[in-house]
PDB file of N, CA and C in Angstrom:
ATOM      1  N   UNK A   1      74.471 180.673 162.110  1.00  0.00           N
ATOM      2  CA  UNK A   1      75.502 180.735 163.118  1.00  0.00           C
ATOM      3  C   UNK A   1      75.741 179.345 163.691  1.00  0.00           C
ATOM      4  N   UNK A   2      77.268 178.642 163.419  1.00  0.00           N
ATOM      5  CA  UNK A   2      77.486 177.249 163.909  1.00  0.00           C
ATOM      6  C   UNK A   2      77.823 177.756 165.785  1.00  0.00           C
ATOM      7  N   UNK A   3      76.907 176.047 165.879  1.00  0.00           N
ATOM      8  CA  UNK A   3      77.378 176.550 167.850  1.00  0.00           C
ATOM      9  C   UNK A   3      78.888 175.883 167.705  1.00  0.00           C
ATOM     10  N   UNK A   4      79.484 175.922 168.772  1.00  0.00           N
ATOM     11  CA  UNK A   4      80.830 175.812 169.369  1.00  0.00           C
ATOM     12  C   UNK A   4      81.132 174.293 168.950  1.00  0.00           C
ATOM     13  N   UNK A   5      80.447 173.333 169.160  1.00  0.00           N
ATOM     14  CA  UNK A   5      81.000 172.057 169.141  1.00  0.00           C
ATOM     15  C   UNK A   5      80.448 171.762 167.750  1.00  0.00           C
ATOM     16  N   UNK A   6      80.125 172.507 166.539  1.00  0.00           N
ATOM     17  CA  UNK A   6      79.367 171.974 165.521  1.00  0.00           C
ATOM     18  C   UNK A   6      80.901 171.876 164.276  1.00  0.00           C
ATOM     19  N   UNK A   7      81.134 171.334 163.496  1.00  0.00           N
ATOM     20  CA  UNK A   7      82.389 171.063 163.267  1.00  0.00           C
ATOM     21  C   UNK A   7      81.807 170.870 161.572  1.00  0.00           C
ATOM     22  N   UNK A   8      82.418 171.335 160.479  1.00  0.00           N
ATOM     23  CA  UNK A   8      81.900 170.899 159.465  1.00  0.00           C
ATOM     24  C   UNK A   8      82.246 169.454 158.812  1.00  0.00           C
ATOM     25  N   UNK A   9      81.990 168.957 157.676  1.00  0.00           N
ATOM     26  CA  UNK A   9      82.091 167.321 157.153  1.00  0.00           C
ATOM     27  C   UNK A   9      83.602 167.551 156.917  1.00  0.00           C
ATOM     28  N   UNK A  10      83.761 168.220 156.537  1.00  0.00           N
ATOM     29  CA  UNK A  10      85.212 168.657 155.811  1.00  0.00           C
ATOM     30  C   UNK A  10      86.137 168.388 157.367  1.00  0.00           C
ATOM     31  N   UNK A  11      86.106 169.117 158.208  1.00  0.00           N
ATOM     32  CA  UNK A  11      86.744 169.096 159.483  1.00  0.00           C
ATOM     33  C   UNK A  11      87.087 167.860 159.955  1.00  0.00           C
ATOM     34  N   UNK A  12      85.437 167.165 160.219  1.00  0.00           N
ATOM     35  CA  UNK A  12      85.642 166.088 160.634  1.00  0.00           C
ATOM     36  C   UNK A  12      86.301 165.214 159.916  1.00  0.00           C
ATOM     37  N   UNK A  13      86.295 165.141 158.416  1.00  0.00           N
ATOM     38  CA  UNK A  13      86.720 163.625 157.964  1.00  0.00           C
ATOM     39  C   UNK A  13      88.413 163.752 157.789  1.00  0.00           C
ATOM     40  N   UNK A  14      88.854 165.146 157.925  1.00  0.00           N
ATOM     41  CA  UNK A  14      90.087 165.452 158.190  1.00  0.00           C
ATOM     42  C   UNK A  14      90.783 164.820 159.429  1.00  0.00           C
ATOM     43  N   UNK A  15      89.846 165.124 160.248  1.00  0.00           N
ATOM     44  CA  UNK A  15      90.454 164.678 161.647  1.00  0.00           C
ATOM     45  C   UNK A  15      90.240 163.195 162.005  1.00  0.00           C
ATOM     46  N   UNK A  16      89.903 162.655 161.486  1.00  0.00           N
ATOM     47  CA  UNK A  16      89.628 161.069 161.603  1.00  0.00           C
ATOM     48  C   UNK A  16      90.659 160.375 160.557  1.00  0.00           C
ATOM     49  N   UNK A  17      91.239 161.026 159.422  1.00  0.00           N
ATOM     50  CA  UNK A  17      91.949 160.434 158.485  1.00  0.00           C
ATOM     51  C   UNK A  17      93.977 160.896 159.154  1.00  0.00           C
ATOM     52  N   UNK A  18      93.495 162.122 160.056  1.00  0.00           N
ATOM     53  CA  UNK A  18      94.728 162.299 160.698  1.00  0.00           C
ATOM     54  C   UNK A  18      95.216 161.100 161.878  1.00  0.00           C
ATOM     55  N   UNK A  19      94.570 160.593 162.824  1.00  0.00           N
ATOM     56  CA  UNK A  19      94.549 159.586 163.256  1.00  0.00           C
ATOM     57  C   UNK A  19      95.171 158.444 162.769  1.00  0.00           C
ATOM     58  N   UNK A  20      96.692 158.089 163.313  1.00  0.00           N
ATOM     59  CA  UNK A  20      97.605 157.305 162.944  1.00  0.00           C
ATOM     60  C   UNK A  20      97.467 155.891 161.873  1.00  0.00           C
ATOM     61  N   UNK A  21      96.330 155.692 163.145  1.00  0.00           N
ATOM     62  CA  UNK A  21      96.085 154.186 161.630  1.00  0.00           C
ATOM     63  C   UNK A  21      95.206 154.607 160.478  1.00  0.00           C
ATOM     64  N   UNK A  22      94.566 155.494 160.318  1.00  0.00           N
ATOM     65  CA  UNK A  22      94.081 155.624 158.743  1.00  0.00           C
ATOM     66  C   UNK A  22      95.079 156.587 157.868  1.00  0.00           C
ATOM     67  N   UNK A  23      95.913 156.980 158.837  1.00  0.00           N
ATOM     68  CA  UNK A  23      96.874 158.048 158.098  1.00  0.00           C
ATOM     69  C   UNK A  23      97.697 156.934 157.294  1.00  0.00           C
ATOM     70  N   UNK A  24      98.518 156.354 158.091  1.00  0.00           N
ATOM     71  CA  UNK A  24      99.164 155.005 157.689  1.00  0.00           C
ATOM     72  C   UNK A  24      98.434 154.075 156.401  1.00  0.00           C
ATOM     73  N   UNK A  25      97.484 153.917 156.660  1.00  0.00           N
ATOM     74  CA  UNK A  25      97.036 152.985 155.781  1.00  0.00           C
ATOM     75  C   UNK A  25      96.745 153.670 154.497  1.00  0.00           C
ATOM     76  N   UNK A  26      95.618 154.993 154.323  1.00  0.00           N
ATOM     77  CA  UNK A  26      96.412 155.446 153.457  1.00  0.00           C
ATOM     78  C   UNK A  26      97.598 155.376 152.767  1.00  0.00           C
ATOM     79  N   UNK A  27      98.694 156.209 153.264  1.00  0.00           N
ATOM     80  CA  UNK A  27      99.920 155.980 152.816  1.00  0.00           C
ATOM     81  C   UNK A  27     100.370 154.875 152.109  1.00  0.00           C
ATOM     82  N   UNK A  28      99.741 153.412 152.903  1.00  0.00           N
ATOM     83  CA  UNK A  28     100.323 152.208 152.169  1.00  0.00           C
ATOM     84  C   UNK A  28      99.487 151.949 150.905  1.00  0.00           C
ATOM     85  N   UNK A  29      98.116 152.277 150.811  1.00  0.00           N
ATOM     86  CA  UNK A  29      97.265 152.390 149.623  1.00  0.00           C
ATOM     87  C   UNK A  29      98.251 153.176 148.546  1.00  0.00           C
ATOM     88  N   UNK A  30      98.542 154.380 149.123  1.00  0.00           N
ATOM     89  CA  UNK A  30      98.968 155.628 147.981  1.00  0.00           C
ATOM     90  C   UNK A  30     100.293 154.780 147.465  1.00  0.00           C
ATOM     91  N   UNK A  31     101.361 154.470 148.238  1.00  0.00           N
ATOM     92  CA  UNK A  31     102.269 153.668 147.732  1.00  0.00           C
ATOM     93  C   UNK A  31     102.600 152.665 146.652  1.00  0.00           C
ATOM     94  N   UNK A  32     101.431 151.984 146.793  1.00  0.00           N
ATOM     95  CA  UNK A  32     100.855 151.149 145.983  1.00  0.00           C
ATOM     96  C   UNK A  32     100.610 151.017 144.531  1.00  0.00           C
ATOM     97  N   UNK A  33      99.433 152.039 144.741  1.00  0.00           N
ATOM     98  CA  UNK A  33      99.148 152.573 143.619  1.00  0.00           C
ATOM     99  C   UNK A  33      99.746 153.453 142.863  1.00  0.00           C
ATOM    100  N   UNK A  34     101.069 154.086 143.478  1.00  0.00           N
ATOM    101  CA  UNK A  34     102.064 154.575 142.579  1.00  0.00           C
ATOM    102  C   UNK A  34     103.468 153.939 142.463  1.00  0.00           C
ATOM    103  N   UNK A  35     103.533 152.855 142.242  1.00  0.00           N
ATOM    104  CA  UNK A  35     104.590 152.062 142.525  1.00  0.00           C
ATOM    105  C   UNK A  35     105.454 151.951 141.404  1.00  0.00           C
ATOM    106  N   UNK A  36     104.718 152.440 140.255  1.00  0.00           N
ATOM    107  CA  UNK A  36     105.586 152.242 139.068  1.00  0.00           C
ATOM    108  C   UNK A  36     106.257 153.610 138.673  1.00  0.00           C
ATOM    109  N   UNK A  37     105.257 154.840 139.623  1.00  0.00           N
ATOM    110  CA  UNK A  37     106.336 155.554 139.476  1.00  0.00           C
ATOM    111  C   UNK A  37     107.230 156.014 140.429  1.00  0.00           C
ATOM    112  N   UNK A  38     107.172 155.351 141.669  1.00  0.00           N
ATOM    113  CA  UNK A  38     108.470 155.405 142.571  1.00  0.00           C
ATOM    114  C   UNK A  38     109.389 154.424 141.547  1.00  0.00           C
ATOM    115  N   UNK A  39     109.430 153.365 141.743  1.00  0.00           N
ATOM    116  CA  UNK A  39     110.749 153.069 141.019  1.00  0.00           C
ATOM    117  C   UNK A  39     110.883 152.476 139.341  1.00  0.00           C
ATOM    118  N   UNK A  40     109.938 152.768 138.529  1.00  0.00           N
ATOM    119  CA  UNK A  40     110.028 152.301 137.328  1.00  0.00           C
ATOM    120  C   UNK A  40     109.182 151.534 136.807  1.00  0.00           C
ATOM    121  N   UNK A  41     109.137 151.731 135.143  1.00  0.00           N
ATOM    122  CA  UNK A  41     108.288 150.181 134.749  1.00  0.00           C
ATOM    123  C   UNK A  41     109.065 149.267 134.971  1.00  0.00           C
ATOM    124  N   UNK A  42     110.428 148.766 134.731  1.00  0.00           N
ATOM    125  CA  UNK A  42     111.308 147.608 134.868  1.00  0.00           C
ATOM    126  C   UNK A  42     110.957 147.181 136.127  1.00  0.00           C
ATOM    127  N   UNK A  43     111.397 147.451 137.097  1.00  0.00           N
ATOM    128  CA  UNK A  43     111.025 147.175 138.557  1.00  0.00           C
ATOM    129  C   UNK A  43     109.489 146.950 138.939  1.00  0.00           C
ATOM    130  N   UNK A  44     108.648 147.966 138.292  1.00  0.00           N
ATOM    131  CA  UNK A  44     107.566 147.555 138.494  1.00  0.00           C
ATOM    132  C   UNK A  44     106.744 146.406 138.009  1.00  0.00           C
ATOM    133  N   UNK A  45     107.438 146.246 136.491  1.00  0.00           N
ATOM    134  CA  UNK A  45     106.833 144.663 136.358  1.00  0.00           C
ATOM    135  C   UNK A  45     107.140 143.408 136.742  1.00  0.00           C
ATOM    136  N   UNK A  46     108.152 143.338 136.865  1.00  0.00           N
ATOM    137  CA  UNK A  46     108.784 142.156 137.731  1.00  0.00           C
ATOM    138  C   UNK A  46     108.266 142.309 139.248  1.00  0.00           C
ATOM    139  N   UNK A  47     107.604 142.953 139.658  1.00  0.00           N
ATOM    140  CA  UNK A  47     107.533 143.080 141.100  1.00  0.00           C
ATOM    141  C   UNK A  47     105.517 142.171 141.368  1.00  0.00           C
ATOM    142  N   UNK A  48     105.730 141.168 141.798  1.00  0.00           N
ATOM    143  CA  UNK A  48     105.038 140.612 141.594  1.00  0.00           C
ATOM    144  C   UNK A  48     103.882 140.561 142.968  1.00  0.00           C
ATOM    145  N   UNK A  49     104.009 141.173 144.123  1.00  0.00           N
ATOM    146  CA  UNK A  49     103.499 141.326 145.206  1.00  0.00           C
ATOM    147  C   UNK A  49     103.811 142.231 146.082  1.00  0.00           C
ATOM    148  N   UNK A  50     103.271 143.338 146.644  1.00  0.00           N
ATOM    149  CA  UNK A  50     103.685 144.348 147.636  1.00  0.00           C
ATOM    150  C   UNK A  50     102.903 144.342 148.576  1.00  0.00           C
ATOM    151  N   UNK A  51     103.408 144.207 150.153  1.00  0.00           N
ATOM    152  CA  UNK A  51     102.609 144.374 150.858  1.00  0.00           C
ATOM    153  C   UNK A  51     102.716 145.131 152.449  1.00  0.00           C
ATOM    154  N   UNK A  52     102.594 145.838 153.507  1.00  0.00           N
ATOM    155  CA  UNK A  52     103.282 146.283 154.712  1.00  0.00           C
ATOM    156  C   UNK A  52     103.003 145.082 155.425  1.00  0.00           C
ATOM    157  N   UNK A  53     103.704 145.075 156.549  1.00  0.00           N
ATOM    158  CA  UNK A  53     103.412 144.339 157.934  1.00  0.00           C
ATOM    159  C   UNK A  53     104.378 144.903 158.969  1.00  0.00           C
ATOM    160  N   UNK A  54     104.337 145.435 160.166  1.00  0.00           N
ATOM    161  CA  UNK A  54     105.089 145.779 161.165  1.00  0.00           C
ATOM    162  C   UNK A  54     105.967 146.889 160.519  1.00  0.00           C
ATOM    163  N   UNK A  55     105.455 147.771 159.541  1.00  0.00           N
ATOM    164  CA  UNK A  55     106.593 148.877 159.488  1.00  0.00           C
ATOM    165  C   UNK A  55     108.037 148.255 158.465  1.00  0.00           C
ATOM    166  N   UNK A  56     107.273 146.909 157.861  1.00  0.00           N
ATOM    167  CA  UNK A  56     108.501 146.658 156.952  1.00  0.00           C
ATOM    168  C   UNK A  56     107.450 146.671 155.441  1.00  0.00           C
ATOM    169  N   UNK A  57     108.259 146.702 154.597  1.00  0.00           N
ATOM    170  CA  UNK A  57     107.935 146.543 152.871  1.00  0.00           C
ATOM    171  C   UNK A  57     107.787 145.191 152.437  1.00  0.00           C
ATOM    172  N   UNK A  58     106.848 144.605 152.173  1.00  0.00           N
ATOM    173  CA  UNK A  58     107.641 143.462 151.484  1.00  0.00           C
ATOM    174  C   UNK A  58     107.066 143.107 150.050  1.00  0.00           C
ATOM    175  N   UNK A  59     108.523 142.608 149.477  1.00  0.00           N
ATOM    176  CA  UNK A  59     108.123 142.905 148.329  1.00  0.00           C
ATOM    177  C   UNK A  59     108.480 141.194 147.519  1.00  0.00           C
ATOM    178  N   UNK A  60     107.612 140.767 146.329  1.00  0.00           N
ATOM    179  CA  UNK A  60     108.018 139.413 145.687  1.00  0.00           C
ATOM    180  C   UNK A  60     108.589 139.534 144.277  1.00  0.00           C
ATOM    181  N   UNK A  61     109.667 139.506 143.972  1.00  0.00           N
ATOM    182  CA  UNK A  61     110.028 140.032 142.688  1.00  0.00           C
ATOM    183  C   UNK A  61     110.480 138.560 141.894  1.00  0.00           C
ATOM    184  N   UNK A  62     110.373 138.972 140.946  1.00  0.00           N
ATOM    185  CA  UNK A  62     109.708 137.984 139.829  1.00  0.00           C
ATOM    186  C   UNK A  62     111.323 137.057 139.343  1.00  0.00           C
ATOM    187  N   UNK A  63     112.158 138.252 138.676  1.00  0.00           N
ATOM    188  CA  UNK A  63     113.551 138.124 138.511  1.00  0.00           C
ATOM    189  C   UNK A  63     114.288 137.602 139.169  1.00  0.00           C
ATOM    190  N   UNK A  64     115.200 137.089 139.609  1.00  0.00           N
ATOM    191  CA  UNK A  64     116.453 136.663 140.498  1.00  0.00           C
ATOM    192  C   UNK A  64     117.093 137.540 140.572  1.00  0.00           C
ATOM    193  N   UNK A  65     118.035 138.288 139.007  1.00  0.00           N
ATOM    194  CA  UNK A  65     119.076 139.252 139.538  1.00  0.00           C
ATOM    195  C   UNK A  65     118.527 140.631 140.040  1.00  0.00           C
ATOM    196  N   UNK A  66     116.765 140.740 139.772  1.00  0.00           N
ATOM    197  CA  UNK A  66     116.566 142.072 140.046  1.00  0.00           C
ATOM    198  C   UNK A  66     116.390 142.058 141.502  1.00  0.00           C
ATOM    199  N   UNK A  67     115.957 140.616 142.311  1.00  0.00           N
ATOM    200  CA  UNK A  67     115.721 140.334 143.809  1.00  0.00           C
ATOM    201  C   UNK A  67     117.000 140.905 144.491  1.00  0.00           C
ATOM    202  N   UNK A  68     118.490 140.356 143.811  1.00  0.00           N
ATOM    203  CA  UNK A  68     119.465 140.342 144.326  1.00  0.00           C
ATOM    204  C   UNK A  68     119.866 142.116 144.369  1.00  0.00           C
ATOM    205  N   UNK A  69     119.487 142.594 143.025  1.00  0.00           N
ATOM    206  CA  UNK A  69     120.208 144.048 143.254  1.00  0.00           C
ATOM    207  C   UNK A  69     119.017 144.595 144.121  1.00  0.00           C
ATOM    208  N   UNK A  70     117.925 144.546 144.134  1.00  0.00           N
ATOM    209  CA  UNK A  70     116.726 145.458 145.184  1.00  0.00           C
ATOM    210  C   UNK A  70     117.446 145.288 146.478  1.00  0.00           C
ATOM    211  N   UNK A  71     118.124 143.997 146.630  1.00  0.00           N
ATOM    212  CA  UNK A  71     118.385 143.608 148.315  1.00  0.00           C
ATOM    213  C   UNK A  71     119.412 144.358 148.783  1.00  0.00           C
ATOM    214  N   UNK A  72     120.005 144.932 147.896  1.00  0.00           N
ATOM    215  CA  UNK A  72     121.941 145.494 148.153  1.00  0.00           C
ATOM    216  C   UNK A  72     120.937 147.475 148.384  1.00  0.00           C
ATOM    217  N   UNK A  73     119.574 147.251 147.417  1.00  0.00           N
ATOM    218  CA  UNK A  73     119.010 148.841 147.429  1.00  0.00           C
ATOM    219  C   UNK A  73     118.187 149.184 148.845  1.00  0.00           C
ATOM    220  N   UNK A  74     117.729 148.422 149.536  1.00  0.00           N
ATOM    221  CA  UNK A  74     116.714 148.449 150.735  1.00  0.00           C
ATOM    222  C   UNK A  74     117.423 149.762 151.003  1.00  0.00           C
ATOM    223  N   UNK A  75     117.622 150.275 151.749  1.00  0.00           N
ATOM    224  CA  UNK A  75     117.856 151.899 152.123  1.00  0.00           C
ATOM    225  C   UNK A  75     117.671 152.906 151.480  1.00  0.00           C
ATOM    226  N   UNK A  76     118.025 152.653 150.098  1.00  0.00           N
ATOM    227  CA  UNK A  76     117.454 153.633 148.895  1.00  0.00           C
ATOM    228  C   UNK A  76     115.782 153.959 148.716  1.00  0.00           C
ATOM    229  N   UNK A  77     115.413 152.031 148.476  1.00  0.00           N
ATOM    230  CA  UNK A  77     114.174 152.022 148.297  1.00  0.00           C
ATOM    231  C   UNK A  77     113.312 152.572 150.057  1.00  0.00           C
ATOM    232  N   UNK A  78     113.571 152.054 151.215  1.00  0.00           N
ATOM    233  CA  UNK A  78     112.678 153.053 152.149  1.00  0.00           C
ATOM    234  C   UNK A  78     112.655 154.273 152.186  1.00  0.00           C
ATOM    235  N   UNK A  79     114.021 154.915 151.081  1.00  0.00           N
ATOM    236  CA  UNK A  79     114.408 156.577 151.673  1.00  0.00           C
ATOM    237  C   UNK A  79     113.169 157.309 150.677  1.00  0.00           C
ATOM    238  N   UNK A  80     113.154 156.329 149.199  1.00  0.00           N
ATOM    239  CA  UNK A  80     111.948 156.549 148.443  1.00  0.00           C
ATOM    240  C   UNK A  80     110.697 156.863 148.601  1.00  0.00           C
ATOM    241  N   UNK A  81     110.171 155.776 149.805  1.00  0.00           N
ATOM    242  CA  UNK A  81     108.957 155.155 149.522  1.00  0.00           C
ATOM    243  C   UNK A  81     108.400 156.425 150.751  1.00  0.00           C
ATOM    244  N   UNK A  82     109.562 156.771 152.197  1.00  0.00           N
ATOM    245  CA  UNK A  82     108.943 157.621 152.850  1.00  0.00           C
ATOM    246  C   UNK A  82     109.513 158.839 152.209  1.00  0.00           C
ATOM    247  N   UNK A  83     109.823 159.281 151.704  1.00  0.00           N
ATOM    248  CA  UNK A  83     110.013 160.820 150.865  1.00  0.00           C
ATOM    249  C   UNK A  83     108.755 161.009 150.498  1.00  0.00           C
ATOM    250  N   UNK A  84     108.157 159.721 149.647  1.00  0.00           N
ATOM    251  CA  UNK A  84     107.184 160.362 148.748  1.00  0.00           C
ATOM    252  C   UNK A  84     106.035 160.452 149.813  1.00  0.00           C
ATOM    253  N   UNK A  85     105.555 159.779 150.797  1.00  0.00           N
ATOM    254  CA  UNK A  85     104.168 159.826 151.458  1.00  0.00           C
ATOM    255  C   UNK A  85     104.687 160.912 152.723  1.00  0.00           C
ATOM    256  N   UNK A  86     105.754 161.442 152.631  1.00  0.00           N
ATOM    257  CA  UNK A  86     106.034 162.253 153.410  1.00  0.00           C
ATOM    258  C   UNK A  86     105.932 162.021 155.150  1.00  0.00           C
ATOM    259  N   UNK A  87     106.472 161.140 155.318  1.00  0.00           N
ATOM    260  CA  UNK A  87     106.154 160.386 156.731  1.00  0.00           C
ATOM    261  C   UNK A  87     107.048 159.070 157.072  1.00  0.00           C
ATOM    262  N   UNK A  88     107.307 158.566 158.357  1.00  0.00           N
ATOM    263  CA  UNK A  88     108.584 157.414 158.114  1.00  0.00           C
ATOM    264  C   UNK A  88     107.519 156.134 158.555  1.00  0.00           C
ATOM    265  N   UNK A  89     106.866 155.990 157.224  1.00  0.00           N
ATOM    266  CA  UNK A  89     106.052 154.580 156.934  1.00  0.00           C
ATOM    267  C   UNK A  89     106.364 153.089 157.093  1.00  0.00           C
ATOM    268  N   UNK A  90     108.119 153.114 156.759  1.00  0.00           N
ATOM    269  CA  UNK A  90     108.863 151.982 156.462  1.00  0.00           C
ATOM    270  C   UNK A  90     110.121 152.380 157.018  1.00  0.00           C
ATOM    271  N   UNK A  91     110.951 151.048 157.990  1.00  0.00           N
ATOM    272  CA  UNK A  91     112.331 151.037 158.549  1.00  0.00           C
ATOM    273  C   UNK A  91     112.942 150.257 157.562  1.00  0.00           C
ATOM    274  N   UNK A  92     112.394 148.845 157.012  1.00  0.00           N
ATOM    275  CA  UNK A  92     112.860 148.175 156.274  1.00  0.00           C
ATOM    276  C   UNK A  92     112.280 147.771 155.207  1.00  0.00           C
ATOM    277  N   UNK A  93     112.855 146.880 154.168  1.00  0.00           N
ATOM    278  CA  UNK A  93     112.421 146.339 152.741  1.00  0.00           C
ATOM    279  C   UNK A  93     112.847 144.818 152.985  1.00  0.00           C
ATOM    280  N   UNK A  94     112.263 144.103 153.055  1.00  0.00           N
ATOM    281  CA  UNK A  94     112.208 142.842 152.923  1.00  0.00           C
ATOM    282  C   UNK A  94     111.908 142.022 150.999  1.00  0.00           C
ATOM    283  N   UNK A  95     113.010 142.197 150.378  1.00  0.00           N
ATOM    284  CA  UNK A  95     112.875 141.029 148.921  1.00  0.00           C
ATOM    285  C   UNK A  95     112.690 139.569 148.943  1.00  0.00           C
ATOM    286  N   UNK A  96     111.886 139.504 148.299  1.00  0.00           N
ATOM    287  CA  UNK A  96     111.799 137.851 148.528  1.00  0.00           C
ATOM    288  C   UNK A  96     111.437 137.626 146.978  1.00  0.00           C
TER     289      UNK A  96
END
């Protein structure tokens, strides 16, 4: 018989990963690591650095014309990136 305040491992590590900043960071891990299949191998190989800061994307792409068309996509690509982690992770996309 668990007493009242006894909480199982499962519970707890739930409730500590719900907690905004590991929820978040997660998310930016999971992002990451599926990056080629949010937007492609093409995109994904040319994409030479991904990283968050302040709720923006930023991203270093390898190409010129693919920098230029990602930059005209920023709204597409945040509508992506929070669809998939199910949460509004990102306002903006920063190409460089």
């Amino acid at each position: 018989m668990r007493r009242s305040n006894e909480q199982s491992i499962k519970e707890v590590i739930s409730e500590m990963f719900e907690q905004k900043r590991f929820k978040g960071k997660l998310a930016e891990v999971d992002v990451i690591g599926h990056w080629e299949e949010l937007v492609g191998p093409l995109i994904s190989r040319q994409t030479e650095k991904i990283y968050f800061a302040q709720g923006k994307l930023f991203l270093h792409i390898t190409s010129p014309p693919l920098r230029q068309e990602l930059s005209y996509s920023r709204t597409k690509l945040v509508q992506i990136v929070n669809d998939y982690v199910k949460q509004e992770l990102i306002t903006d996309v920063v190409v460089r």
